[in-house]
Protein backbone atom coordinates (compact mmCIF):
# COMPACT_ATOMS: atom_id res chain seq x y z
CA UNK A 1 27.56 41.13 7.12
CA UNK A 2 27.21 42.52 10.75
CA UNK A 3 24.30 39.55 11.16
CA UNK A 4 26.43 36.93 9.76
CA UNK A 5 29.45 37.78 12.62
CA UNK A 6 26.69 38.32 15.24
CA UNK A 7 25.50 34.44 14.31
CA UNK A 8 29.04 33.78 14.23
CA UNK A 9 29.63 34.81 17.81
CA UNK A 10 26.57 33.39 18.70
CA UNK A 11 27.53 30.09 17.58
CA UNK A 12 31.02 30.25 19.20
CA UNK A 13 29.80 31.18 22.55
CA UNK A 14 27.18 28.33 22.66
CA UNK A 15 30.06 26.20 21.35
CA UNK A 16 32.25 27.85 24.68
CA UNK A 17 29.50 26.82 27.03
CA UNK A 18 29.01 23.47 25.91
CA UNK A 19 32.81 22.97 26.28
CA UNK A 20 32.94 24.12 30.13
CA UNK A 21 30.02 22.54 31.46
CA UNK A 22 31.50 19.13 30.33
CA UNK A 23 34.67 20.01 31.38
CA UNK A 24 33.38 21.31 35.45
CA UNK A 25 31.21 17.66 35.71
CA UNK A 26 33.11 14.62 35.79
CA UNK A 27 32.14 10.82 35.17
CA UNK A 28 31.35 9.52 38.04
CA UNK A 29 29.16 6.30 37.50
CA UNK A 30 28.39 4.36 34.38
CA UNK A 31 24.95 2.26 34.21
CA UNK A 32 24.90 -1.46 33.07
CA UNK A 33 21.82 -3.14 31.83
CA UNK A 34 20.97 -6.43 32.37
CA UNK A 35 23.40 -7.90 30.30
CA UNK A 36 25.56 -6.33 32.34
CA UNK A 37 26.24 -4.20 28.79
CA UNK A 38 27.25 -0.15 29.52
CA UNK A 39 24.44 1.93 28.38
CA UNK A 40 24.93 5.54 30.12
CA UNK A 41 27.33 7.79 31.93
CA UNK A 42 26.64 10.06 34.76
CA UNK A 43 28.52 13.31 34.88
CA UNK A 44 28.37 15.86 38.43
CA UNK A 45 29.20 18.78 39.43
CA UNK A 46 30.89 18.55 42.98
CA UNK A 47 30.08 20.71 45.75
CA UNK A 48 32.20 18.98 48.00
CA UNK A 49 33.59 15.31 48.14
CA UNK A 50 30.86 13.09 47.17
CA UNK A 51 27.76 15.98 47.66
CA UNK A 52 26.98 16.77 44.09
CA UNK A 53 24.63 20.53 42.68
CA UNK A 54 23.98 18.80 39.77
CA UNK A 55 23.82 15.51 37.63
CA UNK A 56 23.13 14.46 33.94
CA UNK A 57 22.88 11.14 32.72
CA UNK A 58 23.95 10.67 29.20
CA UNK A 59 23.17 7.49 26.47
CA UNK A 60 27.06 6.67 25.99
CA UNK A 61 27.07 7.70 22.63
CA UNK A 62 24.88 10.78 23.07
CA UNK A 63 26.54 14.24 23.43
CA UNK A 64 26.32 16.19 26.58
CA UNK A 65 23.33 18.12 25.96
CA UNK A 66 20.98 15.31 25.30
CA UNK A 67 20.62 13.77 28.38
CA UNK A 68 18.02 10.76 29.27
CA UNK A 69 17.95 12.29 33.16
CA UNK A 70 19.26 15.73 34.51
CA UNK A 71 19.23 16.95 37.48
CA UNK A 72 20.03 20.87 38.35
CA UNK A 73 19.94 22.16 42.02
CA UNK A 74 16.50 21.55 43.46
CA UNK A 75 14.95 20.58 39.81
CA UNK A 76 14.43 16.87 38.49
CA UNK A 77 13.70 15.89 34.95
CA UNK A 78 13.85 13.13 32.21
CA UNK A 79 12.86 13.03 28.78
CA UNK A 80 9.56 13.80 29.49
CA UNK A 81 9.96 17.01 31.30
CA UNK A 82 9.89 17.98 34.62
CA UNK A 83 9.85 15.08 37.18
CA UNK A 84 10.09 16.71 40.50
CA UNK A 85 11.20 20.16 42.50
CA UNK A 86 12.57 19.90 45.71
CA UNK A 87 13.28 22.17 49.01
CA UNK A 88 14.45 25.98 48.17
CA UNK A 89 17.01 25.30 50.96
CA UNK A 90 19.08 23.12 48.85
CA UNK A 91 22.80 22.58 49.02
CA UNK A 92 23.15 19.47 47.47
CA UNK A 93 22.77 15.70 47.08
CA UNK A 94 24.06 12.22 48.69
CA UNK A 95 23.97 9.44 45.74
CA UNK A 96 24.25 5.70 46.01
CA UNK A 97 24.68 3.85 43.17
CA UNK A 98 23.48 0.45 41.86
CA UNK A 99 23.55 -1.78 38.66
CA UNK A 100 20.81 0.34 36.75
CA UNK A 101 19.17 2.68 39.62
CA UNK A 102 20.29 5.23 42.03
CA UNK A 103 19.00 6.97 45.31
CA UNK A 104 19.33 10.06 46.32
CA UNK A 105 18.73 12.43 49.43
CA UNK A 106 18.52 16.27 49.23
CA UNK A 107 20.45 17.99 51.79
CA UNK A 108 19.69 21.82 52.50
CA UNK A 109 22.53 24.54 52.95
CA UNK A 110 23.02 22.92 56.93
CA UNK A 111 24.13 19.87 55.01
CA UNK A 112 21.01 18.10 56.90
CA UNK A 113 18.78 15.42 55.06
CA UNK A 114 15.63 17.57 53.89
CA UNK A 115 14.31 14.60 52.07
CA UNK A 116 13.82 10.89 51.99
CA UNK A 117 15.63 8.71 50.06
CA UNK A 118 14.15 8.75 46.45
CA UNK A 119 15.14 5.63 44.23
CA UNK A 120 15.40 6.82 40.42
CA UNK A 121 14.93 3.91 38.37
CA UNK A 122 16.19 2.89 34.55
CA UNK A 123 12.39 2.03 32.98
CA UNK A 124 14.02 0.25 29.51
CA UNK A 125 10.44 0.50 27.86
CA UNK A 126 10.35 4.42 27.99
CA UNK A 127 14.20 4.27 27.59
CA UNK A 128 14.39 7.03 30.54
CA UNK A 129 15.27 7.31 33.89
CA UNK A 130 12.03 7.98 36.62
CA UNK A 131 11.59 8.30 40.19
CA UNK A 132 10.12 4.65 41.56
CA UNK A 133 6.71 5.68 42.97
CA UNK A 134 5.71 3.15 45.76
């Protein structure tokens, strides 16, 4: 009995923190495809206006936790795994936009650029998000 109310709590609390952490990031982009057709939401956590801690990028009719990119603090990753780590002296990030990319620029706790731009591009054939390599 004592395991099944442990499990019980378990469960709850895990249900608790799924419920915050969508409810501190907001929508703050949605991705089109070609077809100019929806196909993923990106939900931040603001630092300040428009410098964002962290980032996950959702399929649209995916739940929170399954996320095609994510993005927490200094760490970068997509389906795959990891897909880069940044300065320690991180603050936050600048993000621009477009129809199925975005850039980004790591700023350290001076709010100074500590990076260059990186472009993180939709690659449909893996169905994930990746940095562009040049």
């Amino acid at each position: 009995m004592l395991v099944i109310l442990i499990s019980a709590c378990v469960s709850q609390n895990e249900a608790d923190n799924t419920d915050s952490k969508v409810n501190n990031y907001e929508v703050i982009h949605t991705f089109k495809d070609e077809k100019d057709s929806l196909f993923a939401n990106v939900y931040a956590h603001s630092v300040e206006n428009n410098i964002y801690d962290s980032i996950v990028i959702t399929d649209l009719d995916s739940n929170f936790d399954d996320f095609i990119y994510e993005i927490k603090w200094n760490k970068l990753s997509n389906r795959d795994g990891l897909d880069l780590v940044g300065s320690s002296d991180f603050y936050g990030y600048d993000l621009k936009f477009e129809k199925d990319f975005f850039r980004i620029v790591m700023l350290d706790s001076n709010k100074e650029y500590t990076s260059d731009e990186l472009t993180i591009s939709w690659k449909k054939e893996k169905n994930q998000f990746e940095i562009l390599k040049y």
